[in-house]
C-alpha atoms as a PDB file:
ATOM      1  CA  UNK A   1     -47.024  36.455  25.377  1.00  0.00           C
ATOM      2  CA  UNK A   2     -45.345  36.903  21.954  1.00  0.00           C
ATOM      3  CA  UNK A   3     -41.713  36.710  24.067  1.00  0.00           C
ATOM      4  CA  UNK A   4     -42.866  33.155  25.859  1.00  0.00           C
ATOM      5  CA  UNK A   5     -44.154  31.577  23.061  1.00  0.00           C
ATOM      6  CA  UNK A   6     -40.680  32.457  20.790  1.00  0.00           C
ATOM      7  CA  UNK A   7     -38.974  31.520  23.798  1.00  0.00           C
ATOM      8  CA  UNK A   8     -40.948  27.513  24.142  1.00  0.00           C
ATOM      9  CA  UNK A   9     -40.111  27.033  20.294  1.00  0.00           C
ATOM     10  CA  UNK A  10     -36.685  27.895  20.449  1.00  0.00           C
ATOM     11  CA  UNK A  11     -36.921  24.908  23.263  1.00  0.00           C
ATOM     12  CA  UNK A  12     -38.814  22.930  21.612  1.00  0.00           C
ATOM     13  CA  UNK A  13     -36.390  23.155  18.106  1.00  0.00           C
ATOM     14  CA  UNK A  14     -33.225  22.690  20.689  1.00  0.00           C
ATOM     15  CA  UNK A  15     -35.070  19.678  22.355  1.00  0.00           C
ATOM     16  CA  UNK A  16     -35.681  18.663  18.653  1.00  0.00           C
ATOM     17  CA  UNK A  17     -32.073  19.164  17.501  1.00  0.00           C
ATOM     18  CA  UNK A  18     -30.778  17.290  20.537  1.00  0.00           C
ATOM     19  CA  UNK A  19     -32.500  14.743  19.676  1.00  0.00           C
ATOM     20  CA  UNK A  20     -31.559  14.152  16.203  1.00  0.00           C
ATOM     21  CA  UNK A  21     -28.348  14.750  16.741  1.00  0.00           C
ATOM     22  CA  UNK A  22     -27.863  12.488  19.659  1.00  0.00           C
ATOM     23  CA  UNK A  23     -29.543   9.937  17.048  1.00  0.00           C
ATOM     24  CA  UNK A  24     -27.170  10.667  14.409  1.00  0.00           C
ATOM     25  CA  UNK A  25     -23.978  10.152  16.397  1.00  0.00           C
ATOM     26  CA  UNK A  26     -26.114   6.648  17.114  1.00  0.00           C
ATOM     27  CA  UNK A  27     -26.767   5.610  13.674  1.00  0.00           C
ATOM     28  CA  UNK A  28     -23.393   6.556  12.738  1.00  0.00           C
ATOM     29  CA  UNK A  29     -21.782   4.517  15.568  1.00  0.00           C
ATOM     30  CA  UNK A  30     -24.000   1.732  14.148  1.00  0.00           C
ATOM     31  CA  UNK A  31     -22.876   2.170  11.048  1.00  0.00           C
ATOM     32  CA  UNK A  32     -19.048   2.011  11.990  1.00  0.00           C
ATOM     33  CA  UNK A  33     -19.930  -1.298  14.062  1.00  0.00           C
ATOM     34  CA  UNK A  34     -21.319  -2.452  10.940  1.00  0.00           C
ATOM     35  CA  UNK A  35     -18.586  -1.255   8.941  1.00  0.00           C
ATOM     36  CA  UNK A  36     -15.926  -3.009  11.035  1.00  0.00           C
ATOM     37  CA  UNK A  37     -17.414  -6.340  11.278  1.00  0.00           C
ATOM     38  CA  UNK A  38     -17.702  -6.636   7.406  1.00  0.00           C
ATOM     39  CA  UNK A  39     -14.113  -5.943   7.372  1.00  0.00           C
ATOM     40  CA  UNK A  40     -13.381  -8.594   9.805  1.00  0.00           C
ATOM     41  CA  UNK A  41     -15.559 -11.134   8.150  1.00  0.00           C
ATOM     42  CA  UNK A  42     -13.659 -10.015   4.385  1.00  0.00           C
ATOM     43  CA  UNK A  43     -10.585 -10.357   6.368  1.00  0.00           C
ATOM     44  CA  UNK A  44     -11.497 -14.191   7.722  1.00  0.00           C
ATOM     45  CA  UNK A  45     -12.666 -15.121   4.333  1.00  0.00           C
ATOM     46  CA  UNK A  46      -9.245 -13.633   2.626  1.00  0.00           C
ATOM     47  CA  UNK A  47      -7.215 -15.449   5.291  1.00  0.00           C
ATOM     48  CA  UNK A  48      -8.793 -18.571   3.784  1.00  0.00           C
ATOM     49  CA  UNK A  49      -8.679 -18.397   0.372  1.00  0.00           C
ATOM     50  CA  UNK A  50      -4.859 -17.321   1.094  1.00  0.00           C
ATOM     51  CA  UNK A  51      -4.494 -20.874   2.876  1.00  0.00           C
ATOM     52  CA  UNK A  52      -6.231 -22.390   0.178  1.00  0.00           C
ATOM     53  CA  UNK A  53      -4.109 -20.859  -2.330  1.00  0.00           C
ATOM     54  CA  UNK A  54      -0.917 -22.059  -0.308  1.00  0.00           C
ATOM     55  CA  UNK A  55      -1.717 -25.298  -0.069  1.00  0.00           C
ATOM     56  CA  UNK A  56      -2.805 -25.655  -4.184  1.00  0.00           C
ATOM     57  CA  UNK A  57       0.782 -24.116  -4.603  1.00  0.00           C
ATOM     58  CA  UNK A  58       2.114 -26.770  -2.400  1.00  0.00           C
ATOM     59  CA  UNK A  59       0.750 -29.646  -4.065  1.00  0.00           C
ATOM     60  CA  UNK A  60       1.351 -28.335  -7.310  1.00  0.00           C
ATOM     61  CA  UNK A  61       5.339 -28.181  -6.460  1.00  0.00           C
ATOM     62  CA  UNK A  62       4.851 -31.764  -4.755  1.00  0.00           C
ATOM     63  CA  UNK A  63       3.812 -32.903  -8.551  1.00  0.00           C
ATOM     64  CA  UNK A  64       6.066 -31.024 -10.309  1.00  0.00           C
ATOM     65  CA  UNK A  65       8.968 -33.036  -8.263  1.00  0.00           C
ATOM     66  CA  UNK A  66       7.221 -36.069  -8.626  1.00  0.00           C
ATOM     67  CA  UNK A  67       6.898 -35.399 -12.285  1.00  0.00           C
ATOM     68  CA  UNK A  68      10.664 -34.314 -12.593  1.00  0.00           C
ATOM     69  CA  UNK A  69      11.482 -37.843 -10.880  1.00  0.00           C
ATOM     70  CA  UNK A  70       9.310 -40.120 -13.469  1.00  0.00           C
ATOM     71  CA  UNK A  71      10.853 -38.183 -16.447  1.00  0.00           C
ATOM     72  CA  UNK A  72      14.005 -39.168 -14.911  1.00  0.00           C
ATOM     73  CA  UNK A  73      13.346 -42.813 -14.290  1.00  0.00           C
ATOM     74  CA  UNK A  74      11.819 -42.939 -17.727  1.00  0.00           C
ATOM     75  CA  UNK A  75      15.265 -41.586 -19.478  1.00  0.00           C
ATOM     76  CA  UNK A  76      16.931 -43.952 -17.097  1.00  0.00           C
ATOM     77  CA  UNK A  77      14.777 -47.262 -18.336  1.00  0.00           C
ATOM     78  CA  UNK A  78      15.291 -45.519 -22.002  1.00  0.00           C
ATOM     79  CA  UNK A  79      18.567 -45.705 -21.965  1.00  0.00           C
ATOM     80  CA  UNK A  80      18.715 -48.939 -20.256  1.00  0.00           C
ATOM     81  CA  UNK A  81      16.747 -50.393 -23.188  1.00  0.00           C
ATOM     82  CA  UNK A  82      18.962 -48.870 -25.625  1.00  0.00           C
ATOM     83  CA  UNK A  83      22.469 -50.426 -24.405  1.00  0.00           C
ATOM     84  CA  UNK A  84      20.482 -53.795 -24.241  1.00  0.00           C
ATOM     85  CA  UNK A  85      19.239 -53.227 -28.042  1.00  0.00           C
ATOM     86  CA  UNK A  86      22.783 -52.562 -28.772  1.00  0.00           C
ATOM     87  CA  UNK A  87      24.489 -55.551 -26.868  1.00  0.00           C
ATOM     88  CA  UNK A  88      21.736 -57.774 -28.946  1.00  0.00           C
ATOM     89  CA  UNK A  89      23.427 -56.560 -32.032  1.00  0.00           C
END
């Protein structure tokens, strides 16, 4: 009787250990599903803020030309005004 009743608990521990393994390997697998999806979701909201960040850069070289062409047409009308100053005197 001793030899059946070691024998059912070695079952019963391999049933057990089956079991939590085989649960384990399914939270882990979870886990990596998680893992994966946060990634993708970081990687959408990277992707964004990169075309954000692109199209700030753009305008911002859009202004700095429009900028460079007003200084220009401002030293143009400067000097304008300054040969017509001197052709008054």
């Amino acid at each position: 009787m001793g030899h059946d009743a070691a024998k059912e608990a070695r079952k019963r521990a391999a049933s057990t250990s089956a079991s939590q393994s085989s649960e384990y390997v399914s939270k882990m697998s979870e886990m990596c599903l998680q893992r994966t999806l946060i990634w993708k979701e970081a990687d959408g909201e990277m992707n964004e803020r990169l075309d954000k960040l692109v199209k700030i850069e753009g305008k911002k070289a859009d202004m700095a030309g429009k900028k460079a062409e007003i200084a220009e047409k401002q030293a143009e009308i400067e000097a304008e005004c300054l040969e017509l100053e001197r052709g008054k005197e």
